[in-house]
N, C-alpha and C. Protein backbone atom coordinates (compact mmCIF):
# COMPACT_ATOMS: atom_id res chain seq x y z
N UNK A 1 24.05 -57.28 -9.97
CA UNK A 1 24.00 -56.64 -11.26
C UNK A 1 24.88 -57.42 -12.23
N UNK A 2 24.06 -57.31 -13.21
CA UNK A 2 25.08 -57.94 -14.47
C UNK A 2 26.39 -57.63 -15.02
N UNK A 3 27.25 -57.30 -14.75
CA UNK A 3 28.50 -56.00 -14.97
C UNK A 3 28.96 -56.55 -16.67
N UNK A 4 28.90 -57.82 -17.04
CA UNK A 4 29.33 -57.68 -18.75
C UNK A 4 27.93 -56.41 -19.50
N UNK A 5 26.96 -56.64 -19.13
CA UNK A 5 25.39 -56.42 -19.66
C UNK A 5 25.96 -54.68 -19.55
N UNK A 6 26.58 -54.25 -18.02
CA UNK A 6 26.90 -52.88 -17.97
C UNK A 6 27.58 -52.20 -18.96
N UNK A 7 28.63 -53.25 -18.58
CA UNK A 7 29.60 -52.49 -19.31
C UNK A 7 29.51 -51.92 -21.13
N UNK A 8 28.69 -53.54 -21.69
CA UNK A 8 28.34 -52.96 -22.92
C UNK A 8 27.43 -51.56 -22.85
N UNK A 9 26.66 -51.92 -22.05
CA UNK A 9 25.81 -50.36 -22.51
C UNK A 9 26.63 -49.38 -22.08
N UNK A 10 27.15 -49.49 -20.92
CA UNK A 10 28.53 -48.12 -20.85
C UNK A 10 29.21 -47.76 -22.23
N UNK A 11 29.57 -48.53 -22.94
CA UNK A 11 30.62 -48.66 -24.23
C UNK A 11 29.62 -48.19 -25.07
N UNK A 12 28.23 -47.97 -24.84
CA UNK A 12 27.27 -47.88 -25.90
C UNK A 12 26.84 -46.01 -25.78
N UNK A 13 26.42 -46.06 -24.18
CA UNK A 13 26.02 -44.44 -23.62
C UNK A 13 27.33 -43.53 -23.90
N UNK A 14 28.51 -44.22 -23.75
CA UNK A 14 29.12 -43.15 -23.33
C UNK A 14 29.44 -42.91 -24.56
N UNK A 15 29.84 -43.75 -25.90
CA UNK A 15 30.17 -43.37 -27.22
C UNK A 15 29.12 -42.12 -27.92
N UNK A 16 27.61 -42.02 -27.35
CA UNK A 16 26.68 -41.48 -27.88
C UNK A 16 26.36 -40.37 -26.75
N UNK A 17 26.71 -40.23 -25.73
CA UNK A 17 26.92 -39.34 -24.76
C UNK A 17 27.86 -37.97 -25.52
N UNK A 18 29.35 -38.81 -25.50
CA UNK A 18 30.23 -37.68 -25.18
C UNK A 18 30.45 -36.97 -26.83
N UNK A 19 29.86 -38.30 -27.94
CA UNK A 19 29.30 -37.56 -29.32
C UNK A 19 28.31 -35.76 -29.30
N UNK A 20 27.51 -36.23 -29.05
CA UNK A 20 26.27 -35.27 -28.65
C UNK A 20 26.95 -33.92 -27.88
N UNK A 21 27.50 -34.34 -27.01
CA UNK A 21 28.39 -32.87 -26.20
C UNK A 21 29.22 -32.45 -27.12
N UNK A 22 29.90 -33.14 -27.60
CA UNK A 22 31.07 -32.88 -28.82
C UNK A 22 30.40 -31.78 -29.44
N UNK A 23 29.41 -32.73 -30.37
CA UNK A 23 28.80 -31.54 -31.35
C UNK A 23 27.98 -30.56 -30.86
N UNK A 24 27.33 -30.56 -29.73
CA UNK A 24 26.85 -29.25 -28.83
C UNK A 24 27.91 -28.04 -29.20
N UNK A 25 29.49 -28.56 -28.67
CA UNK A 25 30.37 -28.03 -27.74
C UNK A 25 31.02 -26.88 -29.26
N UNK A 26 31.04 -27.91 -30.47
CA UNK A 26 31.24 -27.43 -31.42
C UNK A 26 30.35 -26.55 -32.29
N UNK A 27 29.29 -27.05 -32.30
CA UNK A 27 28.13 -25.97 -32.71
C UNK A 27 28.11 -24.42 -31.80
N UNK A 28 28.11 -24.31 -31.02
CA UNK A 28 28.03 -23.35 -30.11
C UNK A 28 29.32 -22.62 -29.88
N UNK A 29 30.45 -22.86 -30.55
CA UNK A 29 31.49 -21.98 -30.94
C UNK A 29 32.48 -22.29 -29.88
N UNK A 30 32.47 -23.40 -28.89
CA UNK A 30 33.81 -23.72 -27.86
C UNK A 30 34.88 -24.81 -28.45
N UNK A 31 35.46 -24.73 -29.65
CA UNK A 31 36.07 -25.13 -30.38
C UNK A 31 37.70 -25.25 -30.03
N UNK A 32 38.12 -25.11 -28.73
CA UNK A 32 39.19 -25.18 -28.16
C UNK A 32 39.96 -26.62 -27.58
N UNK A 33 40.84 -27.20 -27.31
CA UNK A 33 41.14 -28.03 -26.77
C UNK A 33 40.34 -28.47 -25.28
N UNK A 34 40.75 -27.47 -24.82
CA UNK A 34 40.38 -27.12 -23.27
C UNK A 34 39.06 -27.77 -23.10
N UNK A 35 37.87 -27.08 -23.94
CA UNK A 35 36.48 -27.42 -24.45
C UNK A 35 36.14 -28.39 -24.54
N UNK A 36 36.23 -29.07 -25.39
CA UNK A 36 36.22 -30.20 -26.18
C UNK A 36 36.44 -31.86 -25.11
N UNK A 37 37.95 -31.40 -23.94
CA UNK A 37 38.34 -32.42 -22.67
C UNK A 37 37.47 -32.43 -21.95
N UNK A 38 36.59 -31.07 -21.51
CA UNK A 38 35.92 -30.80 -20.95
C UNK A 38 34.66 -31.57 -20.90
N UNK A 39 34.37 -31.33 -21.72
CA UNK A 39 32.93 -32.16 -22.64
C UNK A 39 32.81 -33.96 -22.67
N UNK A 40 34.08 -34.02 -23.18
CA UNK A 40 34.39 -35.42 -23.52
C UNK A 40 34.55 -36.11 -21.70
N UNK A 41 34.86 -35.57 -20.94
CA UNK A 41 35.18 -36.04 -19.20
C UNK A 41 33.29 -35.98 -18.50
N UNK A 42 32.63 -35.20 -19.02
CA UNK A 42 31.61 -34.63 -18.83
C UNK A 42 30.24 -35.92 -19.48
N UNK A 43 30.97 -36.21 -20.73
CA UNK A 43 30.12 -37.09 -21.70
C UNK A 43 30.35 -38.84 -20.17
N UNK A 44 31.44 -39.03 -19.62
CA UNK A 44 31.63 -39.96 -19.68
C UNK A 44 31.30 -39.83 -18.07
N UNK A 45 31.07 -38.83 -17.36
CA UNK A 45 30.50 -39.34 -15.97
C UNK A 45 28.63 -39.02 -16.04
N UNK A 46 27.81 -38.33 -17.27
CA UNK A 46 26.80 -38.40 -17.62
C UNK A 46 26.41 -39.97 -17.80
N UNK A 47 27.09 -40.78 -18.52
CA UNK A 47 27.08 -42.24 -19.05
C UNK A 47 26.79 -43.07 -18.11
N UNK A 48 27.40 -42.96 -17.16
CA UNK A 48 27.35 -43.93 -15.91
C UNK A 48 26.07 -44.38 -15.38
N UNK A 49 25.28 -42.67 -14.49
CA UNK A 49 23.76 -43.58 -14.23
C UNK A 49 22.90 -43.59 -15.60
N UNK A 50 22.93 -43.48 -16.91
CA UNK A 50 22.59 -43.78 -18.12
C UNK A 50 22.74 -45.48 -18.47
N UNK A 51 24.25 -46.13 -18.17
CA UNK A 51 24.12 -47.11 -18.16
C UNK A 51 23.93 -48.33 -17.39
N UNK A 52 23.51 -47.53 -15.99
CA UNK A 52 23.19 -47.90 -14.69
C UNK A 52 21.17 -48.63 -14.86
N UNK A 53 20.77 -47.25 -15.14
CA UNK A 53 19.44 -47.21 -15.69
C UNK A 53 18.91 -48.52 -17.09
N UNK A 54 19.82 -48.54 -17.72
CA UNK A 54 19.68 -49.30 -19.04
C UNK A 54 20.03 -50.72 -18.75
N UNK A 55 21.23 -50.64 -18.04
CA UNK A 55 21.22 -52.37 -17.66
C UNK A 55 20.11 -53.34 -16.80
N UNK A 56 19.71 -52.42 -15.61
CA UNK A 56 18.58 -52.85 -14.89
C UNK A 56 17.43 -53.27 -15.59
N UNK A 57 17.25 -51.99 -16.26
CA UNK A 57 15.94 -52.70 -17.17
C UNK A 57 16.20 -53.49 -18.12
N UNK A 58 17.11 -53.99 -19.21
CA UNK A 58 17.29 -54.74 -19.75
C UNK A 58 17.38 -56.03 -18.95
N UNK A 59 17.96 -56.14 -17.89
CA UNK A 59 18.36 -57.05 -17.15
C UNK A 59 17.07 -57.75 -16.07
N UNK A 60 15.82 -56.62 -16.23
CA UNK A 60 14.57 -56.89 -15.43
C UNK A 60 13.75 -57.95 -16.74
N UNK A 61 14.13 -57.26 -17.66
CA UNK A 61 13.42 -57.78 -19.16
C UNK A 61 13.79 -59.28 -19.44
N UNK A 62 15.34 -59.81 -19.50
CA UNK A 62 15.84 -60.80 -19.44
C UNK A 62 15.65 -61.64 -18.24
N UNK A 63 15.43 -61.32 -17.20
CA UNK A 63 15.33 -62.15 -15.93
C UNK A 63 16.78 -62.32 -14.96
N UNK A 64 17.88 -61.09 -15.59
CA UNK A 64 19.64 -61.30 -15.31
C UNK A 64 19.36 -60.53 -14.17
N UNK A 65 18.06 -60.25 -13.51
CA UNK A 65 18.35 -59.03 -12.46
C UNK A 65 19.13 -59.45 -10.93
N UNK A 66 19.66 -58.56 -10.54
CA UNK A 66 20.46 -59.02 -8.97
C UNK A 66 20.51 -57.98 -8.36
């Protein structure tokens, strides 16, 4: 596997991951500290096979596959 190729899309999923929960977390009235860690820890182990998934195929597309 490509791990620079990962990591960007990690830096990419998880910024737009743990966004999205954020504002879920906030729309829906859990507006607490507690909440919010919750979400944000939550955003960032969602990310993983997200950027697991995204590198492969980018990496099938480019020919970087391993």
């Amino acid at each position: 596997m490509n791990w620079s190729l990962f990591c960007v899309v990690y830096l990419i999923a998880v910024t737009v991951t743990m966004g999205v929960f954020i504002v879920a977390a906030l729309v829906t009235g859990f507006d607490e500290i507690v909440h919010i860690l919750i979400v944000a820890i939550l955003g960032m182990i969602v990310a993983i096979p997200e950027a697991l998934f995204f590198s492969k195929k980018v990496g099938s597309i480019t020919g970087n596959e391993a």
